[in-house]
C-alpha atoms as a PDB file:
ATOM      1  CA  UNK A   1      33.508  12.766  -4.787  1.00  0.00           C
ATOM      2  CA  UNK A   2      31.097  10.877  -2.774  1.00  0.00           C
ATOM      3  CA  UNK A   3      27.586  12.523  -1.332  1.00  0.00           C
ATOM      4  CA  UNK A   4      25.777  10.365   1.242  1.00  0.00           C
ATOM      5  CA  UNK A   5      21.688  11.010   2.128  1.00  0.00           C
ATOM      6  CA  UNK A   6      18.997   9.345   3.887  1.00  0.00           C
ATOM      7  CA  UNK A   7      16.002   8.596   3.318  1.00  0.00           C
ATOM      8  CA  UNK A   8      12.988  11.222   3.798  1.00  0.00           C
ATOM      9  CA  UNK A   9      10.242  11.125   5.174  1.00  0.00           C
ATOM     10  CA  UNK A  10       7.871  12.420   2.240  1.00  0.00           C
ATOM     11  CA  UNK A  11       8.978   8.990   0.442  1.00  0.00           C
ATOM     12  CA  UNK A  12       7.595   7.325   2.859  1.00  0.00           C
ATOM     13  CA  UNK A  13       3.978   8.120   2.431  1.00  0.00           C
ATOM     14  CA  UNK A  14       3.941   7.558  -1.343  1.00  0.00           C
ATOM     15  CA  UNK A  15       5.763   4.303   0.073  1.00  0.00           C
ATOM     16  CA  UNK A  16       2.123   3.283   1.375  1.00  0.00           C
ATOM     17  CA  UNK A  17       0.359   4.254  -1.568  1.00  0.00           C
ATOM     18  CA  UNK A  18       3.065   2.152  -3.643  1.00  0.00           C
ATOM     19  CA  UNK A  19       2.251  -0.904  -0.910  1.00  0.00           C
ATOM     20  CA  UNK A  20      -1.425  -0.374  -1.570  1.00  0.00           C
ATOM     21  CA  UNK A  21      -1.217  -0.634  -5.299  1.00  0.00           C
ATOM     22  CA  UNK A  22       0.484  -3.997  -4.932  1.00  0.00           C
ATOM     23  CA  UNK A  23      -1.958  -5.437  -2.755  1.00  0.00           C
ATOM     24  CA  UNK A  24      -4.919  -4.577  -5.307  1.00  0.00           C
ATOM     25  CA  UNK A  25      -2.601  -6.106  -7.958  1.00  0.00           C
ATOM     26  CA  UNK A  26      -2.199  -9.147  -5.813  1.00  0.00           C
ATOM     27  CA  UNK A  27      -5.853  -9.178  -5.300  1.00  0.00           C
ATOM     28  CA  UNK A  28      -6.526  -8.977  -8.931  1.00  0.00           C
ATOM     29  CA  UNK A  29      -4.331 -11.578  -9.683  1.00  0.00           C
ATOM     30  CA  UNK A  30      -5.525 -14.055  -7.339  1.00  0.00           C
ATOM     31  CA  UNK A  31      -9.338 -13.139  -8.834  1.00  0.00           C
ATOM     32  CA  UNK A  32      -7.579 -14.103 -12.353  1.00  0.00           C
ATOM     33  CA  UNK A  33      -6.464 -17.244 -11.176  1.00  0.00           C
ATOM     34  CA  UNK A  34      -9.309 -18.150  -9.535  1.00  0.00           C
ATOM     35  CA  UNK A  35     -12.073 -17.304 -12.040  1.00  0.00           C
ATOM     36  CA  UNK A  36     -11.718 -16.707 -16.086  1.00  0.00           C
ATOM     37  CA  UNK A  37      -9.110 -14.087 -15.834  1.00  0.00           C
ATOM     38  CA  UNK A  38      -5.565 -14.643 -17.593  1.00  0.00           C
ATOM     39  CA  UNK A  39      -3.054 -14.441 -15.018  1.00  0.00           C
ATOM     40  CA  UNK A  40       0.072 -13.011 -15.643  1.00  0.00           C
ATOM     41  CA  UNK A  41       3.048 -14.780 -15.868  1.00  0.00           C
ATOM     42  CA  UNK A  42       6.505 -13.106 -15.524  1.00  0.00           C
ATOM     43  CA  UNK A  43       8.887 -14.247 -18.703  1.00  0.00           C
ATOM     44  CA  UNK A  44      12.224 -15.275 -18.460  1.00  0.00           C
ATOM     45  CA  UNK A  45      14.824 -12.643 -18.407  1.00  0.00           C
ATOM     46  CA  UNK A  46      15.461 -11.418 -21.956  1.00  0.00           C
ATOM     47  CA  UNK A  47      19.134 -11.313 -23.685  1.00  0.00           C
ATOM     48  CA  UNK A  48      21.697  -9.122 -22.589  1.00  0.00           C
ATOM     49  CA  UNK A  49      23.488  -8.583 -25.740  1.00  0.00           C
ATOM     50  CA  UNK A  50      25.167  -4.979 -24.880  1.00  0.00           C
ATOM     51  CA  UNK A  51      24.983  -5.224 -20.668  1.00  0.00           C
ATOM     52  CA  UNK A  52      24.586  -4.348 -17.880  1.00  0.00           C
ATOM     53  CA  UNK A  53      26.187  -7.351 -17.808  1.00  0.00           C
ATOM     54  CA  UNK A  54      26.239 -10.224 -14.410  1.00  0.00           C
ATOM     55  CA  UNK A  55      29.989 -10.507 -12.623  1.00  0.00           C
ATOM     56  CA  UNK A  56      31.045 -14.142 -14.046  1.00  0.00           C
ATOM     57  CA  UNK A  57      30.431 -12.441 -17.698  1.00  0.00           C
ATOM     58  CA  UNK A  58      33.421  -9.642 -17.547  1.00  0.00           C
ATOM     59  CA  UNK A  59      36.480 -11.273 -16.642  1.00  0.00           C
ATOM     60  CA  UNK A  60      37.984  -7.675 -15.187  1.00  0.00           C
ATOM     61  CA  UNK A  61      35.231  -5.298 -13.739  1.00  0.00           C
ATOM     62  CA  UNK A  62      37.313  -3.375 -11.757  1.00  0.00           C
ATOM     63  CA  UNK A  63      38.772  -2.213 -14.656  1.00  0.00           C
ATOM     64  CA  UNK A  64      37.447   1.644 -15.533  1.00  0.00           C
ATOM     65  CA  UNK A  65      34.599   1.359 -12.879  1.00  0.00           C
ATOM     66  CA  UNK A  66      34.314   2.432  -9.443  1.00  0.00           C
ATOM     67  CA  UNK A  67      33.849  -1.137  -7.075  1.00  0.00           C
ATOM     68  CA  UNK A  68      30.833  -0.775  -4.610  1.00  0.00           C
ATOM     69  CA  UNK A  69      30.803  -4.396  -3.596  1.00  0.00           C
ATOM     70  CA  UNK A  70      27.374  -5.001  -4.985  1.00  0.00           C
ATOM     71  CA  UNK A  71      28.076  -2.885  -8.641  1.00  0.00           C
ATOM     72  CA  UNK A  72      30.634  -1.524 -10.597  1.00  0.00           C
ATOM     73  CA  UNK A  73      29.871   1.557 -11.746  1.00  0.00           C
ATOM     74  CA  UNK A  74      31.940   2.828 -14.845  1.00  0.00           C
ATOM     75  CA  UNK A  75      34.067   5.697 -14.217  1.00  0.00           C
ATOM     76  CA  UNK A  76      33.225   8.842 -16.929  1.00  0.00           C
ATOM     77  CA  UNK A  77      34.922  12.067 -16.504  1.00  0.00           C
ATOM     78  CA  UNK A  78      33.359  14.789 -14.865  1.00  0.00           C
ATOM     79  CA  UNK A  79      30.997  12.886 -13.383  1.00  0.00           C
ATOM     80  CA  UNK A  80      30.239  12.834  -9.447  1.00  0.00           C
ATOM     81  CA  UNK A  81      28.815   9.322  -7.512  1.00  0.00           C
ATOM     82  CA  UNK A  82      26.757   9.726  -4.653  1.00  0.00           C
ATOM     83  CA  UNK A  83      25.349   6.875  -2.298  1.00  0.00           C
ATOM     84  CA  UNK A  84      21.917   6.459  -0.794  1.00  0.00           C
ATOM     85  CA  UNK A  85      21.272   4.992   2.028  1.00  0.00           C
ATOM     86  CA  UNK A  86      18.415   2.998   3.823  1.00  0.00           C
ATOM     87  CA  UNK A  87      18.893   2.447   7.047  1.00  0.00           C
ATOM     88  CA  UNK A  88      22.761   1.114   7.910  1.00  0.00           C
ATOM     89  CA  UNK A  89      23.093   0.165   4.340  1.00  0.00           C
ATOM     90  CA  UNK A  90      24.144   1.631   1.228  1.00  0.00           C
ATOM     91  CA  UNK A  91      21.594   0.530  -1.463  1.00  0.00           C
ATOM     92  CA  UNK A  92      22.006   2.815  -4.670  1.00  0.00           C
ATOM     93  CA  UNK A  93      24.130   4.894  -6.382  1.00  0.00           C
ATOM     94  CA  UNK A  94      23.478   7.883  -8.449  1.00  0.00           C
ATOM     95  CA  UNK A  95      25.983   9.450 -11.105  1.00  0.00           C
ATOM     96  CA  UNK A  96      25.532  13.011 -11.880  1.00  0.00           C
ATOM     97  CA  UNK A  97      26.541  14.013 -15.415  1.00  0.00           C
ATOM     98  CA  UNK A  98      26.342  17.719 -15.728  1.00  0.00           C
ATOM     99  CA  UNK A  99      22.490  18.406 -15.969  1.00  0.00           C
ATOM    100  CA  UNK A 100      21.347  15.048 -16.125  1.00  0.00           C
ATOM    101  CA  UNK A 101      21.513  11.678 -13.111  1.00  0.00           C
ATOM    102  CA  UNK A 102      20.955   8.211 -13.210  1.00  0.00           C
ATOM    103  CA  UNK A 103      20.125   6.029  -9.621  1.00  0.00           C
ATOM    104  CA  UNK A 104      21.635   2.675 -10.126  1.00  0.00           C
ATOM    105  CA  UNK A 105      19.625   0.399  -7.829  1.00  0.00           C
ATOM    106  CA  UNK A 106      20.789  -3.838  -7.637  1.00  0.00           C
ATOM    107  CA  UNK A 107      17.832  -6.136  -6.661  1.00  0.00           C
ATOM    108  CA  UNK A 108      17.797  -9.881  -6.061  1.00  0.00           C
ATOM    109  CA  UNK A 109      15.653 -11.872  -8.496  1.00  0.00           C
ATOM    110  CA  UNK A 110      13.888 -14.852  -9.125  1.00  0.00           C
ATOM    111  CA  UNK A 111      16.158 -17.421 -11.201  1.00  0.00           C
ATOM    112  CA  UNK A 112      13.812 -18.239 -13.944  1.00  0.00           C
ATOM    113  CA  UNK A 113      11.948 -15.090 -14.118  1.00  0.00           C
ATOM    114  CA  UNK A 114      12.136 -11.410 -14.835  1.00  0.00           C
ATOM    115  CA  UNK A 115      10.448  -8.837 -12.926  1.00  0.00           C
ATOM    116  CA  UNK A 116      11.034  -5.837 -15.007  1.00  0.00           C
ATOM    117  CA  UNK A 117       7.216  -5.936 -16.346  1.00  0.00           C
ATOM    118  CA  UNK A 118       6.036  -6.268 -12.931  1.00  0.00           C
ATOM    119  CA  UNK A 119       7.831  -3.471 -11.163  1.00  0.00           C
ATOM    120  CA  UNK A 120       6.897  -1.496 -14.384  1.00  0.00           C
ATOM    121  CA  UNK A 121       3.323  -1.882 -13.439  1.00  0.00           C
ATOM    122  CA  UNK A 122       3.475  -1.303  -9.817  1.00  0.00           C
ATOM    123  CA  UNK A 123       5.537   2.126 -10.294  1.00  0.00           C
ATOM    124  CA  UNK A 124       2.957   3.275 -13.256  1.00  0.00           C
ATOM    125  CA  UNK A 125       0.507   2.507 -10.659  1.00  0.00           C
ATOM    126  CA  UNK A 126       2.081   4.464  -7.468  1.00  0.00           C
ATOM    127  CA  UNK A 127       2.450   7.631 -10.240  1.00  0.00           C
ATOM    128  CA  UNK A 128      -1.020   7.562 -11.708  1.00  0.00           C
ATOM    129  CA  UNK A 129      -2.804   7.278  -8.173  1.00  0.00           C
ATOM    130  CA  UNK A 130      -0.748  10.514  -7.262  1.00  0.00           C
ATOM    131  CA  UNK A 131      -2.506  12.813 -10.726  1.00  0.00           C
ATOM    132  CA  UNK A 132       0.599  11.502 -12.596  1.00  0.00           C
ATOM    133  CA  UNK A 133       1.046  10.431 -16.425  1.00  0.00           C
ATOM    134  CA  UNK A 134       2.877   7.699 -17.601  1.00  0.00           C
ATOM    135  CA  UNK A 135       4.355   6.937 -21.242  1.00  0.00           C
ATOM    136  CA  UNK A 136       5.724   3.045 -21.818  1.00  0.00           C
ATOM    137  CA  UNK A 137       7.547   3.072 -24.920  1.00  0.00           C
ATOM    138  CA  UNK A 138      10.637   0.989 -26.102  1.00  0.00           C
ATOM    139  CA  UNK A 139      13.416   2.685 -26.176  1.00  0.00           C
ATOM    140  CA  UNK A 140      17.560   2.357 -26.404  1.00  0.00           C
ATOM    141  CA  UNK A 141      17.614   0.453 -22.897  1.00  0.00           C
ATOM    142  CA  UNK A 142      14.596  -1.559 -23.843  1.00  0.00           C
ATOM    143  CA  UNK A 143      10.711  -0.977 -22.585  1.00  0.00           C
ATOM    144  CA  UNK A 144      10.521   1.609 -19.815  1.00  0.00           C
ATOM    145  CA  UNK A 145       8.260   4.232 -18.552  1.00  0.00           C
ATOM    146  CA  UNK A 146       8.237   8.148 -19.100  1.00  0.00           C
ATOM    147  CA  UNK A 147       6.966   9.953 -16.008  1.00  0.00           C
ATOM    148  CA  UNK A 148       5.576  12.985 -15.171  1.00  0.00           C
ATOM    149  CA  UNK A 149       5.368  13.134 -11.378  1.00  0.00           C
ATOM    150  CA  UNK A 150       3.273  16.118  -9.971  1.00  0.00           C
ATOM    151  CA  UNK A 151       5.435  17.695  -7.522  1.00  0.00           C
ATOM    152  CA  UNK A 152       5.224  20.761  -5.126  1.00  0.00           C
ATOM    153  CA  UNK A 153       7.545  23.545  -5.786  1.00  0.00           C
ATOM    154  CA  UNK A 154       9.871  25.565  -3.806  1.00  0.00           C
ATOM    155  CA  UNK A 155       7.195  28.398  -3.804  1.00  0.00           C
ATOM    156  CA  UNK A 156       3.847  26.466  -3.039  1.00  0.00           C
ATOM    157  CA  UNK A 157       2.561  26.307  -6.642  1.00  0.00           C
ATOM    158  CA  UNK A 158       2.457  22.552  -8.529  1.00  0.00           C
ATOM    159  CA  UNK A 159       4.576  21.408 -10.668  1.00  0.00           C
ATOM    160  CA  UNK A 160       5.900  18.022 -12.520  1.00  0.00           C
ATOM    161  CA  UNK A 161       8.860  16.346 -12.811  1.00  0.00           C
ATOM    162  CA  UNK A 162       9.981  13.918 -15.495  1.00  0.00           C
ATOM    163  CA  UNK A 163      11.910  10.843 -14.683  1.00  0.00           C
ATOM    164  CA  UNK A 164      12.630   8.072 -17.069  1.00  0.00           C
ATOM    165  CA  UNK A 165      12.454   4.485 -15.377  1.00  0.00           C
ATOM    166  CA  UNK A 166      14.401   1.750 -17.326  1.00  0.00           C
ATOM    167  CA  UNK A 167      15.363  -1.289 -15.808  1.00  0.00           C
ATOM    168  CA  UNK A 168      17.298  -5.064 -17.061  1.00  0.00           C
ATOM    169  CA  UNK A 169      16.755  -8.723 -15.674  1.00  0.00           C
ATOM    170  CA  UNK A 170      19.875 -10.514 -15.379  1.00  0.00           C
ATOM    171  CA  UNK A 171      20.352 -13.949 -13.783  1.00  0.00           C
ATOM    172  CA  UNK A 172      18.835 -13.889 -10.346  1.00  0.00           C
ATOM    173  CA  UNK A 173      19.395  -9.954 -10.388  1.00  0.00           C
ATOM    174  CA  UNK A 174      17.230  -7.052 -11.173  1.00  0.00           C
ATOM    175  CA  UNK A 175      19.024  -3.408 -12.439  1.00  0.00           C
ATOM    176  CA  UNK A 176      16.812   0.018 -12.480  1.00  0.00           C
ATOM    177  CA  UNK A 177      18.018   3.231 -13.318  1.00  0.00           C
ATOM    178  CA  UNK A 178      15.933   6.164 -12.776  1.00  0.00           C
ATOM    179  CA  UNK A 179      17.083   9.007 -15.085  1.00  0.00           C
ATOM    180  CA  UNK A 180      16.196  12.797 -14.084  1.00  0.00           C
ATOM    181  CA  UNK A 181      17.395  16.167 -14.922  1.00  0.00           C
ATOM    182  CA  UNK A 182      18.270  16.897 -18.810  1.00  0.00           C
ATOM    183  CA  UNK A 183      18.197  12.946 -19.534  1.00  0.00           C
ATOM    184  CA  UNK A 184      14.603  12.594 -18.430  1.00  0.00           C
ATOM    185  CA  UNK A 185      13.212  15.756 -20.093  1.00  0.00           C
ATOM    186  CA  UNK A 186      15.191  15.470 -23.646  1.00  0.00           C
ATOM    187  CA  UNK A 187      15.857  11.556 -23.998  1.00  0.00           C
ATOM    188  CA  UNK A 188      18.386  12.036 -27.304  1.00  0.00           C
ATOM    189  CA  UNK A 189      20.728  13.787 -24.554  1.00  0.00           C
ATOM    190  CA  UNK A 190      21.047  10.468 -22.239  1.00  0.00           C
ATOM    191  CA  UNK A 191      23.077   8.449 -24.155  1.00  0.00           C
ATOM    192  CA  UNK A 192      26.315   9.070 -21.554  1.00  0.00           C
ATOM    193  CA  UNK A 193      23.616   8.082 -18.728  1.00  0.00           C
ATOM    194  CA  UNK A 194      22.147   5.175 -20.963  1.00  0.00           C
ATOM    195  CA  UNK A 195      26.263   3.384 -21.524  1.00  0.00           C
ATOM    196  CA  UNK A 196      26.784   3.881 -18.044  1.00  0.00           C
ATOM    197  CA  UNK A 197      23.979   1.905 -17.589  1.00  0.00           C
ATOM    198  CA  UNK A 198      24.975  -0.939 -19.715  1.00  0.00           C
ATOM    199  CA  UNK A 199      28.705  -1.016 -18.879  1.00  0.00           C
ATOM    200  CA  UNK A 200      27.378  -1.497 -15.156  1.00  0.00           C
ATOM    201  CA  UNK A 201      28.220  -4.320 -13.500  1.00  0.00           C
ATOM    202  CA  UNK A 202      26.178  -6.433 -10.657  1.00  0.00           C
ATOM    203  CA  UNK A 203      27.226  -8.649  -8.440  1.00  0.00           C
ATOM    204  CA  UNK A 204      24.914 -10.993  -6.627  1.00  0.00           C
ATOM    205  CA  UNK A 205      27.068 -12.997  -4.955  1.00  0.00           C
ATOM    206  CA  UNK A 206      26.135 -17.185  -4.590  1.00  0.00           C
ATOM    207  CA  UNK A 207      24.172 -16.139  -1.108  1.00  0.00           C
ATOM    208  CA  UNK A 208      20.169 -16.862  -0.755  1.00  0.00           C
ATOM    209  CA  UNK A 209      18.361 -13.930  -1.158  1.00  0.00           C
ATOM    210  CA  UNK A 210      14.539 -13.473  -1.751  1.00  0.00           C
ATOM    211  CA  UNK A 211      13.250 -11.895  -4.870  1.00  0.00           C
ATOM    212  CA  UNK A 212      13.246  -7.771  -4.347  1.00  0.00           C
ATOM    213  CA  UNK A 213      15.645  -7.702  -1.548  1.00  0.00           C
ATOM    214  CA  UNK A 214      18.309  -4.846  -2.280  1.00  0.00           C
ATOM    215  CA  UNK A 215      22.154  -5.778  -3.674  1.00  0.00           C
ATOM    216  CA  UNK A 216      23.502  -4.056  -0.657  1.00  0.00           C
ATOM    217  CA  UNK A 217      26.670  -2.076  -1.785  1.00  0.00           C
ATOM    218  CA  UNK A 218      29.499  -0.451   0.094  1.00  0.00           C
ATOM    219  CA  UNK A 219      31.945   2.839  -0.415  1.00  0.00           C
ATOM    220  CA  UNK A 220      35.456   2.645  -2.175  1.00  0.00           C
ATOM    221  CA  UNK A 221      38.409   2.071   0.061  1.00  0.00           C
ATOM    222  CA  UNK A 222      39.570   5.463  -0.931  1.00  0.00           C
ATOM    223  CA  UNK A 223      36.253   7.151  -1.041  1.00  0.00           C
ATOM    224  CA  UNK A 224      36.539  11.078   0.119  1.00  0.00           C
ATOM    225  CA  UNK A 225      32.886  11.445   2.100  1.00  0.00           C
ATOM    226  CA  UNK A 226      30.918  14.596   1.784  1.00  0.00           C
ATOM    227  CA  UNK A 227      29.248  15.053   5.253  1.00  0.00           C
ATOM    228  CA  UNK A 228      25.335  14.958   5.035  1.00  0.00           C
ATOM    229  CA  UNK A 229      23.612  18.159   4.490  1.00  0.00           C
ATOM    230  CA  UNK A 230      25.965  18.944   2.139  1.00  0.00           C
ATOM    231  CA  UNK A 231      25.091  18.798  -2.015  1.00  0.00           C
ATOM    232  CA  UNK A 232      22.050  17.077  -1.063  1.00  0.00           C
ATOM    233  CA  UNK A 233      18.718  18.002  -3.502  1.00  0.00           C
ATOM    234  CA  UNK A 234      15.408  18.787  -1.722  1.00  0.00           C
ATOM    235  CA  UNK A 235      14.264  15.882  -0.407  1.00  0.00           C
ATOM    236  CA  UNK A 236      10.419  17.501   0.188  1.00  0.00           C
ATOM    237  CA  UNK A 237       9.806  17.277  -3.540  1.00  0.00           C
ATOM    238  CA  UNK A 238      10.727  14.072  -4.306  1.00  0.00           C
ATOM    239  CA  UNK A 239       7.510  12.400  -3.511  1.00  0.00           C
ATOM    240  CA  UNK A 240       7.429   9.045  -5.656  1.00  0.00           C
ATOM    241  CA  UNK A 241       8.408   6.063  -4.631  1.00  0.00           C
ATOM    242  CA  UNK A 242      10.257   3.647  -6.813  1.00  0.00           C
ATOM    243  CA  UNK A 243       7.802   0.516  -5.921  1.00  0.00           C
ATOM    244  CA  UNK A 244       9.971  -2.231  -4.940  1.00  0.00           C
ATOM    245  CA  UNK A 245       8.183  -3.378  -1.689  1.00  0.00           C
ATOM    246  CA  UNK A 246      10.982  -3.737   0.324  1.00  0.00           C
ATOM    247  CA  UNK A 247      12.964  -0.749  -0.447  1.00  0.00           C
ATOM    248  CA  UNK A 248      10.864   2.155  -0.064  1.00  0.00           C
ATOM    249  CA  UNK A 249      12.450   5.701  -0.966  1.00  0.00           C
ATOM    250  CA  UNK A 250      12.149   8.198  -3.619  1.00  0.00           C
ATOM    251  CA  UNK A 251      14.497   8.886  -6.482  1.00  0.00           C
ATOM    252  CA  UNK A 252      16.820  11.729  -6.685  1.00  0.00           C
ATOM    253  CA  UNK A 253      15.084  14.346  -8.764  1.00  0.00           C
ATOM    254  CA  UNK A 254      15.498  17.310 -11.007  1.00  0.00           C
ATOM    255  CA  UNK A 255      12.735  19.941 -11.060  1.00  0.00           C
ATOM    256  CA  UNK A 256      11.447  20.877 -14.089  1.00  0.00           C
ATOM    257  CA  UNK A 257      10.208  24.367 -14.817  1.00  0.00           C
END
C-alpha cells in the first residue's frame, strides 16, 4: 500500500538553518584555501562490495523489488512503501517495517567524488545548531551519524527523537537512508531496514544532472494510492532537515518517549 505526503512547512525553517550552515562551511573552506588551512577534499566513492548496488551492476532489478523509476526498492513482507513528495515530484520512499522506517532518498553525484562525508557534516551541523547531539560511529552500513533531534511533543513539553543517518556513494549517485522508530533507538534491531538498504537499487539514468539534484522517482503501474491525510505521521514534529541544499524537507519520524 502506497501513502503519499507533502512537504511541511516546519521543515522548511530548519531548511534555512541547514542553508546557513553550508554557507559558513563554504566560507570556511574558501578561508582554508586561501590562507594555511587544509582544505577538504571529497574522496572517491568507496567499494560497494554488498550494495546498494548502481543499475548496470544487477542484470534483473525488477526482480523481488518494487520499480520506482529512479530505485528499486526490495519487496519484504509485511512491509508498507510510502512516497514523499516535493513539489510535482516524487523524491523518496520510506518502508515501514513494523516499529521501525527507513527514507530511501537517490541524489545525483559528482563522477569522481563522494559526498557522503560532506552531507554528513552539513546534517551534524543543522542538528547541533537546533540543541541536538550527534554520535558518528562506523557501523554495518559504513560511517553514519546517531541523532538525537530535540523535538516538541504532542503535549507542549520537549522531547528528542533518534534517527540514524547512513548514506553510500555510488557512481555519479548518492543513497541516504534515514532510519527512525525501533531501528534508530535499538540499532541491533535494524538489520531488515539495513538489507533493504543494500539490496536497493538506483538508477541514474545517462542524463546531465548537477551534483545534489534529487533521482526523481515515480509510483508502480499498479500502485493502490492512499489519499493524503490519511496514515500520515505528524508533520509539526519533524523539525530537521536532511541538508541536501536542494531538497529541503524533514524525515519521517518516530517519537521517542
Amino acid at each position: 500500500m502506497f501513502g503519499r505526503r507533502k512537504k511541511s512547512g516546519s521543515a522548511e525553517d530548519t531548511a534555512d538553518e541547514v542553508r546557513e550552515a553550508e554557507q559558513v562551511a563554504d566560507e570556511s573552506g574558501a578561508s582554508d584555501e586561501a590562507g594555511t588551512g587544509t582544505r577538504r577534499v571529497n574522496l572517491p566513492p568507496a567499494p560497494r562490495p554488498d550494495g546498494p548496488w548502481d543499475s548496470s551492476e544487477v542484470s534483473q532489478p525488477g526482480e523481488g523489488r518494487v520499480d520506482l523509476g529512479g530505485i528499486f526498492v526490495p519487496g519484504v513482507e509485511g512491509m508498507e512503501l510510502r512516497v514523499e513528495v516535493a513539489g510535482d515530484a516524487i523524491v523518496a520512499a520510506t518502508v515501514v517495517l513494523r516499529d521501525s522506517a527507513i527514507q530511501l532518498q537517490a541524489f545525483a553525484a559528482p563522477k569522481k567524488e563522494g559526498i557522503w562525508g560532506e552531507v554528513r557534516e552539513e546534517i551534524a551541523s543543522g542538528i547541533t545548531q537546533q540543541g541536538g547531539i550527534i554520535d558518528e560511529v562506523e557501523g554495518p552500513l559504513g560511517w553514519e551519524l546517531r541523532a538525537q533531534v530535540p523535538v516538541q511533543l504532542p503535549d507542549g513539553t520537549g522531547g528528542v527523537q533518534l534517527v540514524r543517518f547512513v548514506g553510500v556513494d555510488g557512481p555519479r549517485w548518492f543513497l541516504r537512508g534515514v532510519i527512525s522508530g525501533q531501528g534508530a533507538v535499538q540499532p541491533e534491531a535494524a538489520g531488515l531496514l539495513e538489507t533493504i538498504f543494500r539490496d536497493t537499487v538506483v538508477v541514474r539514468g545517462d542524463g546531465p544532472m548537477a551534483p545534489r539534484d534529487p533521482i526523481v522517482l515515480k509510483l508502480p503501474n499498479d500502485a493502490q494510492m492512499v489519499p493524503e491525510g490519511v496514515q500520515q505521521e505528524d508533520q509539526e514534529s519533524s523539525r530537521f532537515s536532511g541538508g541536501m541544499g536542494q531538497l529541503q524537507r524533514g524525515p519521517e519520524i518516530t517519537e521517542v518517549r
